[in-house]
C-alpha atoms as a PDB file:
ATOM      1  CA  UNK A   1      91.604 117.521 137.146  1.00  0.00           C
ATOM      2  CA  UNK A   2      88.130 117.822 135.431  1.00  0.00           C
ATOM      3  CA  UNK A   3      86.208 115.071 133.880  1.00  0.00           C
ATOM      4  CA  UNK A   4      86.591 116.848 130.520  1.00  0.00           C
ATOM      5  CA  UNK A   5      89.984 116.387 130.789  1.00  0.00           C
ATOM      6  CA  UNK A   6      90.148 112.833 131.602  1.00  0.00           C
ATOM      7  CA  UNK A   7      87.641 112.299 128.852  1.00  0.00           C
ATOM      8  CA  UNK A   8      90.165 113.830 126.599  1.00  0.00           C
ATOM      9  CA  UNK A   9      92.740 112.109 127.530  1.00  0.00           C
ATOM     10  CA  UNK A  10      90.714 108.690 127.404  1.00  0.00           C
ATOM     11  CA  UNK A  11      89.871 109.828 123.800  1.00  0.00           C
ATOM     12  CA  UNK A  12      93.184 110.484 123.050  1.00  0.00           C
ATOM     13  CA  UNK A  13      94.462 107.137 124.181  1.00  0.00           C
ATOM     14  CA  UNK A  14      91.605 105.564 122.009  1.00  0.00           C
ATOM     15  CA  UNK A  15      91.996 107.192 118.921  1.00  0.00           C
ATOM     16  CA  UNK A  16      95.613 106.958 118.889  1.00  0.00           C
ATOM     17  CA  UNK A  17      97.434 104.057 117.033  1.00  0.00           C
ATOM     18  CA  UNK A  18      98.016 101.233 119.383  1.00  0.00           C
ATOM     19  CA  UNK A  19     101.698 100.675 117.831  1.00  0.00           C
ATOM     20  CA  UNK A  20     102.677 104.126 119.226  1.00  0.00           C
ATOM     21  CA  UNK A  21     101.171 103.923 122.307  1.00  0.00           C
ATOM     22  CA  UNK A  22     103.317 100.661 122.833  1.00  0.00           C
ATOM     23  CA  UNK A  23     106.658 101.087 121.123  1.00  0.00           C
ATOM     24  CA  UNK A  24     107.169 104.604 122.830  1.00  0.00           C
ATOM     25  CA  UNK A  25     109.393 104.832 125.875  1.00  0.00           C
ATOM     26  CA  UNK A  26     107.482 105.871 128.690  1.00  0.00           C
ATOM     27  CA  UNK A  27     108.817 109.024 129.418  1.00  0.00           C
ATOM     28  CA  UNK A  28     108.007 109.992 125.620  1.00  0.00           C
ATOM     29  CA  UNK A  29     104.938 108.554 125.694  1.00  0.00           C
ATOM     30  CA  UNK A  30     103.452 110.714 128.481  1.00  0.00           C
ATOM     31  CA  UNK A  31     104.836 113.830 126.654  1.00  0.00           C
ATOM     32  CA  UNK A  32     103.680 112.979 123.329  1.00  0.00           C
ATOM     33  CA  UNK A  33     100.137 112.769 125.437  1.00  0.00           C
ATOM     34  CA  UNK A  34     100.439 115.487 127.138  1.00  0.00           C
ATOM     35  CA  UNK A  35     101.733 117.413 123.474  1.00  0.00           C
ATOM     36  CA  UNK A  36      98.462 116.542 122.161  1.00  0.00           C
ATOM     37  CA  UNK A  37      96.352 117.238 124.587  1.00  0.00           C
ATOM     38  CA  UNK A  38      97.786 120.672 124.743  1.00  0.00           C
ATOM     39  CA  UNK A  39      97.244 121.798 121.314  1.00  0.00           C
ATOM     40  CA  UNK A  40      93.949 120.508 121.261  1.00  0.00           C
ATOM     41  CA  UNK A  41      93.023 122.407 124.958  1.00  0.00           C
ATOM     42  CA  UNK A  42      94.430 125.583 127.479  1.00  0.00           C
ATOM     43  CA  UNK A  43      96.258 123.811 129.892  1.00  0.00           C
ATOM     44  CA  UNK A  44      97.662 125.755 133.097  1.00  0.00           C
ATOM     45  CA  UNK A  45     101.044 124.416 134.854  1.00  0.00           C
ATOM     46  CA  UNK A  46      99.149 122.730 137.367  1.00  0.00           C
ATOM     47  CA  UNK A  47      96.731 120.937 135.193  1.00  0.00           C
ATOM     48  CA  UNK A  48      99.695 119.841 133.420  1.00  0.00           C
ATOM     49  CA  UNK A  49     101.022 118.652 135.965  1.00  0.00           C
ATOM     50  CA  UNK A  50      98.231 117.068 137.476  1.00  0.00           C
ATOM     51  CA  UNK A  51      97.635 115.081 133.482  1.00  0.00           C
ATOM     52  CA  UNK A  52     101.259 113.735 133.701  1.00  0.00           C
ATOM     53  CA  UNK A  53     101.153 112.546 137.095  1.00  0.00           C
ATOM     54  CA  UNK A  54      98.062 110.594 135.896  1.00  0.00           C
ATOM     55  CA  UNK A  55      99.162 109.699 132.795  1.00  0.00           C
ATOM     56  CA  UNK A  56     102.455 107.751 134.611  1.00  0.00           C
ATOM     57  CA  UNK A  57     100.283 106.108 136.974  1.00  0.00           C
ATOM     58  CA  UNK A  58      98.069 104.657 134.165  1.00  0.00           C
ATOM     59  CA  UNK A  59     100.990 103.730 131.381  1.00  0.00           C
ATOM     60  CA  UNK A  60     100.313 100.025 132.374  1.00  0.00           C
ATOM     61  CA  UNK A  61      96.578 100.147 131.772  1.00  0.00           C
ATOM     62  CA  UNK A  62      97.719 102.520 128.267  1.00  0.00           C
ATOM     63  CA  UNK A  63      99.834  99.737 127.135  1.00  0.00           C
ATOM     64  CA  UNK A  64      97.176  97.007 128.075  1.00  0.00           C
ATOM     65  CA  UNK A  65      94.501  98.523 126.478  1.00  0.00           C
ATOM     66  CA  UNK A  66      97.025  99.329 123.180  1.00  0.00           C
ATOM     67  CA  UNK A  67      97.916  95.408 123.298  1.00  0.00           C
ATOM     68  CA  UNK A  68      94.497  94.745 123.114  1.00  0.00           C
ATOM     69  CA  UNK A  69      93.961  96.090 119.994  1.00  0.00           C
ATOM     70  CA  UNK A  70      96.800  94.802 118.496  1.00  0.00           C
ATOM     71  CA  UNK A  71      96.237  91.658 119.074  1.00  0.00           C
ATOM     72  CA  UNK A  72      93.228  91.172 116.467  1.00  0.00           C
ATOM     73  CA  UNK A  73      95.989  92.205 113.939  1.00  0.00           C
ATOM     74  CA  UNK A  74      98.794  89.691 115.008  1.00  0.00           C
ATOM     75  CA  UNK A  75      96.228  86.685 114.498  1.00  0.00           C
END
């Protein structure tokens, strides 16, 4: 996995809206990432691969970080 991809999926995660990124089931979640990230960049079968076997060892740190920014609004 390159660093532009990571960086693209980092981006992703941040520009996405946090109510999404939490209220999605994890198995749709890391599709709906990897969906995106497709469209937006040529992705082999390996690389895809690689992104979703990443993506489902970070959902914890995805939701966190989500959370985070919701919280602001729930004050």
């Amino acid at each position: 996995m390159t660093p532009i991809m990571l960086r693209q999926l980092w981006s992703l995660i941040e520009t996405t809206q946090a109510t999404l990124l939490v209220n999605l089931d994890d198995a749709t979640l890391v599709q709906w990432l990897l969906k995106q990230l497709k469209m937006n960049s040529a992705l082999n079968g390996k690389e895809a691969d690689l992104l979703d076997e990443y993506i489902q060892s970070r959902l914890c740190l995805i939701r966190d970080l989500a959370q985070q920014r919701l919280a602001p609004e729930l004050m």
